[in-house]
C-alpha atoms as a PDB file:
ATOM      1  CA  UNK A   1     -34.890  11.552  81.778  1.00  0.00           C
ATOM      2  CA  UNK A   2     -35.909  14.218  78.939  1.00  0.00           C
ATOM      3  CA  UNK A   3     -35.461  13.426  75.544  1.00  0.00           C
ATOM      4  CA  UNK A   4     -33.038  15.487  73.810  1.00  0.00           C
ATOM      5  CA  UNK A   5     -34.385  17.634  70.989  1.00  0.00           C
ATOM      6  CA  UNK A   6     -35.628  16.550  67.674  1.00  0.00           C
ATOM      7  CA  UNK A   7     -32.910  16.843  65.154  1.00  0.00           C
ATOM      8  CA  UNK A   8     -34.978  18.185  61.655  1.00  0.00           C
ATOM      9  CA  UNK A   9     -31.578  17.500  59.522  1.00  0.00           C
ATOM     10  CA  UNK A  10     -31.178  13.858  60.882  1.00  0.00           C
ATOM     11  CA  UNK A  11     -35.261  13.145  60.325  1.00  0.00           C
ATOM     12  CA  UNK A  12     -34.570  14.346  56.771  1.00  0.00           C
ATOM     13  CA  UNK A  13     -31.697  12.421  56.269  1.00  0.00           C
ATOM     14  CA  UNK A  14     -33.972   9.399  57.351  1.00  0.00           C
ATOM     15  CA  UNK A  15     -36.476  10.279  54.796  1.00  0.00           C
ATOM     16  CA  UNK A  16     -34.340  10.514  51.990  1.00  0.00           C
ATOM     17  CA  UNK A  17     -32.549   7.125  52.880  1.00  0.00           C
ATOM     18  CA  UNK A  18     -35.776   5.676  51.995  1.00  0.00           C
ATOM     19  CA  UNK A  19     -36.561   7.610  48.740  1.00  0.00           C
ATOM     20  CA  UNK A  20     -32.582   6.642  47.656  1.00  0.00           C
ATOM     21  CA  UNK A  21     -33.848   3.305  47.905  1.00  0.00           C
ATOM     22  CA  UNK A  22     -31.410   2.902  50.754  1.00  0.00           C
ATOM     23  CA  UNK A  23     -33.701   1.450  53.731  1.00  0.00           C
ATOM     24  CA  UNK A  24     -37.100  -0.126  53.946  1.00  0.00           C
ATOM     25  CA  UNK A  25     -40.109   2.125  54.690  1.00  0.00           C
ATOM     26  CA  UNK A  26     -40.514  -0.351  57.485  1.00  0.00           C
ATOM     27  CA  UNK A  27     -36.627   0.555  59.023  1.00  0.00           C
ATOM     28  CA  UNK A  28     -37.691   4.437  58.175  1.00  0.00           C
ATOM     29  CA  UNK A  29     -41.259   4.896  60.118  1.00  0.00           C
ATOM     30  CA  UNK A  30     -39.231   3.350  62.933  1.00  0.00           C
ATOM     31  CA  UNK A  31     -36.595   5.810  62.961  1.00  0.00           C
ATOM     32  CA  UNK A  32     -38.670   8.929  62.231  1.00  0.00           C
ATOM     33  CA  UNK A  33     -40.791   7.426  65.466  1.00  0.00           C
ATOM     34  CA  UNK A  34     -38.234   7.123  67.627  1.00  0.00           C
ATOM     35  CA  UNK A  35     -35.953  10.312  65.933  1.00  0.00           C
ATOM     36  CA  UNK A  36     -39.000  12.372  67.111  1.00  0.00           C
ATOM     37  CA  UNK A  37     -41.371  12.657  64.238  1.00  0.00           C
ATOM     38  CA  UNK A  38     -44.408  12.649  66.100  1.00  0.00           C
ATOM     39  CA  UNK A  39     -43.563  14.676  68.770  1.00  0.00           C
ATOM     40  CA  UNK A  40     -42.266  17.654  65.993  1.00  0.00           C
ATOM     41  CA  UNK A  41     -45.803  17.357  64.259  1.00  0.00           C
ATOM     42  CA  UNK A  42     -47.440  17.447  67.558  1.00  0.00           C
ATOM     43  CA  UNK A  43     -46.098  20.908  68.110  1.00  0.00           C
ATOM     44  CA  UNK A  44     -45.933  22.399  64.674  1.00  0.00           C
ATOM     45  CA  UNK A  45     -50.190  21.356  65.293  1.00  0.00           C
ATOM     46  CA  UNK A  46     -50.876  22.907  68.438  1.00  0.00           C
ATOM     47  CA  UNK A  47     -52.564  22.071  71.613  1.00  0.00           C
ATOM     48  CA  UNK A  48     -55.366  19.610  71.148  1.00  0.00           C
ATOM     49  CA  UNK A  49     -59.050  21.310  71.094  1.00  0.00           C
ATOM     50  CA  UNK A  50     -60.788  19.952  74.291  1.00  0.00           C
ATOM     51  CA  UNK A  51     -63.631  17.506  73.841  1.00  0.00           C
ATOM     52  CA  UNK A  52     -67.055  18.192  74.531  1.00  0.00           C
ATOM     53  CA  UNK A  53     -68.612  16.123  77.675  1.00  0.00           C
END
């Protein structure tokens, strides 16, 4: 099963629940993690560089 695309807007919206005071940072990483966070960052990064054996 594919995971539907990461919404920017909704992460946002997460984020600024947080800085309103509105949720815990706690309740926030959790929903940026599972909203997709790490997988936008991932590819605004790039491939990662091979490692040296």
């Amino acid at each position: 099963m594919e995971k539907p695309p990461t919404d920017v807007a909704k992460l946002l919206e997460q984020w600024m629940e947080w800085e309103r005071g509105d949720e815990t940072p706690g309740r926030v990483l959790a929903n940026l993690k599972t909203g997709g966070l790490p997988d936008l960052l991932r590819s605004l990064v790039g491939p990662e560089p091979e490692a040296d054996s």
